[in-house]
C-alpha atoms as a PDB file:
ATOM      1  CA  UNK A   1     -77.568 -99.133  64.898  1.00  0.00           C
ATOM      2  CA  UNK A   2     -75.147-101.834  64.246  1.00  0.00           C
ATOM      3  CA  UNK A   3     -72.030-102.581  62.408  1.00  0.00           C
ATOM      4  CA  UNK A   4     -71.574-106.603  61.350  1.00  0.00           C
ATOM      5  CA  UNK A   5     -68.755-108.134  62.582  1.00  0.00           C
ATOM      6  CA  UNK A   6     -66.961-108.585  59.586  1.00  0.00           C
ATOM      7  CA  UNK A   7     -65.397-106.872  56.479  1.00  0.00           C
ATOM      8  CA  UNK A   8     -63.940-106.715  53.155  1.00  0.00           C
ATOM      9  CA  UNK A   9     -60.830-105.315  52.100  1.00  0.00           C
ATOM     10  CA  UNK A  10     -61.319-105.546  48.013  1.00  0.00           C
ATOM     11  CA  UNK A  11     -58.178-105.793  46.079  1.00  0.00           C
ATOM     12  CA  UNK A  12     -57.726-101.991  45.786  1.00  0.00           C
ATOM     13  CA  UNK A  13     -57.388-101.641  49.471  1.00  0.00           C
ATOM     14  CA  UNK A  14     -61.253-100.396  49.613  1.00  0.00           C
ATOM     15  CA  UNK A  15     -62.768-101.106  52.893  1.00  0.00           C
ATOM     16  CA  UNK A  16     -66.455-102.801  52.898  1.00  0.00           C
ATOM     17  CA  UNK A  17     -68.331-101.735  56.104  1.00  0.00           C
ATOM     18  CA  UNK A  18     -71.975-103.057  56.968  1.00  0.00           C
ATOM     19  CA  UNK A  19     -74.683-103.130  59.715  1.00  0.00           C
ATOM     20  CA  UNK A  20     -78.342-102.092  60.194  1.00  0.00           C
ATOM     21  CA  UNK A  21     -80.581 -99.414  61.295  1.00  0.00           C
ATOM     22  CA  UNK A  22     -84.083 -98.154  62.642  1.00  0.00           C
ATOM     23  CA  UNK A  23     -84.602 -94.458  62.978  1.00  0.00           C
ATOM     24  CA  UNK A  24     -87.906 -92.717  64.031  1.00  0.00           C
ATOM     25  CA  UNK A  25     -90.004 -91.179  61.179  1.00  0.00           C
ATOM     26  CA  UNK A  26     -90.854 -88.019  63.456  1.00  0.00           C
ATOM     27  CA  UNK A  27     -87.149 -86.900  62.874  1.00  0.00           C
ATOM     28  CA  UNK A  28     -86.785 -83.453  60.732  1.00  0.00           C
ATOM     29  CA  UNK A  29     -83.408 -83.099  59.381  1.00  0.00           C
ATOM     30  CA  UNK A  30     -81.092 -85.292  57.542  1.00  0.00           C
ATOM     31  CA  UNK A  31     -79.787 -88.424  59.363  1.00  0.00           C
ATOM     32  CA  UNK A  32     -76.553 -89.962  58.624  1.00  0.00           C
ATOM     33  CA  UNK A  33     -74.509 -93.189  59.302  1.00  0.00           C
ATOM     34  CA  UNK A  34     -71.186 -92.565  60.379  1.00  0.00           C
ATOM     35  CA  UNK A  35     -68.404 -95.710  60.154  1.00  0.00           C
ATOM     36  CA  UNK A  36     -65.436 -96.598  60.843  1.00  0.00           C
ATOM     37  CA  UNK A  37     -62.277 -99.188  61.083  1.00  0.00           C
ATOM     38  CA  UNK A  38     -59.212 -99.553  62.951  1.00  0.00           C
ATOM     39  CA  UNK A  39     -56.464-101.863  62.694  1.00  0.00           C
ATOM     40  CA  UNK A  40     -52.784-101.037  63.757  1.00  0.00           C
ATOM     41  CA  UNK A  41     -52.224 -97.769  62.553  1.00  0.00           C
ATOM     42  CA  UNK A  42     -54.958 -98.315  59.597  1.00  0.00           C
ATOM     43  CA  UNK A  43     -58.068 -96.335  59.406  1.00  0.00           C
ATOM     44  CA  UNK A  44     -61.334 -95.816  57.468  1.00  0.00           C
ATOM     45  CA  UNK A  45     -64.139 -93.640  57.618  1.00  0.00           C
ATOM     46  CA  UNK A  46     -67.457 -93.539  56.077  1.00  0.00           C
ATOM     47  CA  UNK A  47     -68.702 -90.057  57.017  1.00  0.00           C
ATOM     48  CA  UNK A  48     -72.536 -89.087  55.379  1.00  0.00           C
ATOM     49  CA  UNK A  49     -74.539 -92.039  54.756  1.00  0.00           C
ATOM     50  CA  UNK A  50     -78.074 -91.153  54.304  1.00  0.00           C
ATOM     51  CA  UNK A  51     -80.656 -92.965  56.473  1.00  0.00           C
ATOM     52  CA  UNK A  52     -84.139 -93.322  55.563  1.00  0.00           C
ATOM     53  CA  UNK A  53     -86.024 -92.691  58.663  1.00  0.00           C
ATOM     54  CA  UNK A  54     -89.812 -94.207  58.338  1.00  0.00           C
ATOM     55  CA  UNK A  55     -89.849 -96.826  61.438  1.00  0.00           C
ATOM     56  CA  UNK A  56     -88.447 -99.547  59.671  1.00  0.00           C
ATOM     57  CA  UNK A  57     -85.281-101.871  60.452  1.00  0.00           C
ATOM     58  CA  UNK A  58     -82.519-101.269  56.842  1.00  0.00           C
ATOM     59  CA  UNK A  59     -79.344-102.613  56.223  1.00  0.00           C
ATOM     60  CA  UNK A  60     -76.259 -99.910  55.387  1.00  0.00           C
ATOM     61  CA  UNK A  61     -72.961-100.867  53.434  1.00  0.00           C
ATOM     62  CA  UNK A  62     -71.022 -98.416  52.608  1.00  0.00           C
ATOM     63  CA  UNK A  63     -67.119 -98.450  51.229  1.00  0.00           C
ATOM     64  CA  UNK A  64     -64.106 -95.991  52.512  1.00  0.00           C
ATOM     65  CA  UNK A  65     -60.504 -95.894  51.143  1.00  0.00           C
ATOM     66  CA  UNK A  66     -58.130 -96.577  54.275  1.00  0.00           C
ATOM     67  CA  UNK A  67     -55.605 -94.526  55.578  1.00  0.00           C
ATOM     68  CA  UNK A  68     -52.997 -97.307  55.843  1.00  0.00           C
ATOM     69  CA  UNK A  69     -52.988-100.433  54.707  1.00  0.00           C
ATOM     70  CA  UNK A  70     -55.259-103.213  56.138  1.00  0.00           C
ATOM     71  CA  UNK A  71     -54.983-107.147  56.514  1.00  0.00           C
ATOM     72  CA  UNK A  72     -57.125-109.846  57.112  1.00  0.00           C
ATOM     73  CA  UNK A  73     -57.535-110.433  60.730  1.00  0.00           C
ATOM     74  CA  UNK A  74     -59.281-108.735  63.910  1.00  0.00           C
ATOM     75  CA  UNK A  75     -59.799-104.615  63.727  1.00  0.00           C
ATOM     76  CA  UNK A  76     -62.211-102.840  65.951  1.00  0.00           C
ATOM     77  CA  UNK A  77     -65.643-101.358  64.548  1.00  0.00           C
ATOM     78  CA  UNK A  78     -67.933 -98.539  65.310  1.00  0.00           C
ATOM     79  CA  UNK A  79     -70.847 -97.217  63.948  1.00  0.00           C
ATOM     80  CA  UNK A  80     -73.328 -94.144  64.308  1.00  0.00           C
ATOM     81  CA  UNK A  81     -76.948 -92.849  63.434  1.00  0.00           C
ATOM     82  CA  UNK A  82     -76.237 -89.031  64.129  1.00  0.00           C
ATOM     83  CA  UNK A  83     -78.967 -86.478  63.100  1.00  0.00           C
ATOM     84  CA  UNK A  84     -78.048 -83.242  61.986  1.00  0.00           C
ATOM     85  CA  UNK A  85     -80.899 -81.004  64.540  1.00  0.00           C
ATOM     86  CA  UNK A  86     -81.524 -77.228  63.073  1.00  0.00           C
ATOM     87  CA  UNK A  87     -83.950 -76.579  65.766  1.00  0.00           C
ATOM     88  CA  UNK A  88     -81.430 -74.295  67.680  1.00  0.00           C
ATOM     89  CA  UNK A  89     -80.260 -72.262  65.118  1.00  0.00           C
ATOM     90  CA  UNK A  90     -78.767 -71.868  61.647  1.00  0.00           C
ATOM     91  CA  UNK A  91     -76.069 -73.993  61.648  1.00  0.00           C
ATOM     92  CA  UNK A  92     -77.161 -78.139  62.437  1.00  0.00           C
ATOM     93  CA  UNK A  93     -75.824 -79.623  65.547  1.00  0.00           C
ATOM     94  CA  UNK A  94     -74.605 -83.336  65.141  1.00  0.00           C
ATOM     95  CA  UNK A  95     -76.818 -85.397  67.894  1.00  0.00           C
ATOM     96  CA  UNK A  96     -75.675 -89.240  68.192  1.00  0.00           C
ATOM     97  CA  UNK A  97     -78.833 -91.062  68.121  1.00  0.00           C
ATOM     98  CA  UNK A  98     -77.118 -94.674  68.401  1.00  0.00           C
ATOM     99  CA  UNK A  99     -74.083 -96.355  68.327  1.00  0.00           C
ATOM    100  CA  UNK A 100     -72.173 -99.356  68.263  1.00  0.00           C
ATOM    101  CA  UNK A 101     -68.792-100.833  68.748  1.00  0.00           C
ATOM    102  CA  UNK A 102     -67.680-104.196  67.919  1.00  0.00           C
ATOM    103  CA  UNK A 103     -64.822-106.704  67.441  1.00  0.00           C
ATOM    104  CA  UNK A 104     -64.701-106.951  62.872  1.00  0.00           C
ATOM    105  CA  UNK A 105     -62.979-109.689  61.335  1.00  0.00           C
ATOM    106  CA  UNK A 106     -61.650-108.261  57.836  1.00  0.00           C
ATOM    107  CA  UNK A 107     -61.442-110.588  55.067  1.00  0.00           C
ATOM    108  CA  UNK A 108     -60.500-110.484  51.674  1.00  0.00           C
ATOM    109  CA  UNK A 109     -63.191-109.871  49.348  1.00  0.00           C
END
């Protein structure tokens, strides 16, 4: 799991987030890519992603309306593969498979 190290902030305010992936086809249960961007007091999430899961390296890029207003410049990235596991019961437990955290550079898109 990764998260690029930069971003786009589209005229709206919409936040542009990207990275890649690789997730084991044995998994059973929905996997998800999780996001997100800080800057100041601004904030977006991209919660609920879908991953494919067959083996294979895939790209993600996903957009999130901020909480707060961001500008062009250095913000702080993370990103997650989490599965949702069933095996214990009725109600899916989040697992993180992988994550990242990185220095983004937003830009104006």
């Amino acid at each position: 799991m990764t998260i690029a190290p930069a971003a786009e902030i589209a005229p709206d305010g919409t936040l542009t987030l990207s990275g890649t992936y690789r997730c084991s086809s044995l998994r059973s249960g929905p996997v998800l890519i999780g996001a997100k961007a800080l800057q100041g007091d601004a904030r977006a999430e991209i919660d609920g992603a879908r991953a494919v899961c067959d083996d294979r390296t895939h790209t993600w890029r996903e957009q999130a309306l901020p909480d707060g207003t961001f500008r062009p410049g250095a913000a702080r990235g993370e990103a997650a593969l989490v599965h949702l596991d069933n095996s214990q019961g009725f109600v899916p437990f989040p697992v993180v498979l992988n994550a990242d955290k990185a220095p983004l550079t937003l830009r104006r898109g």
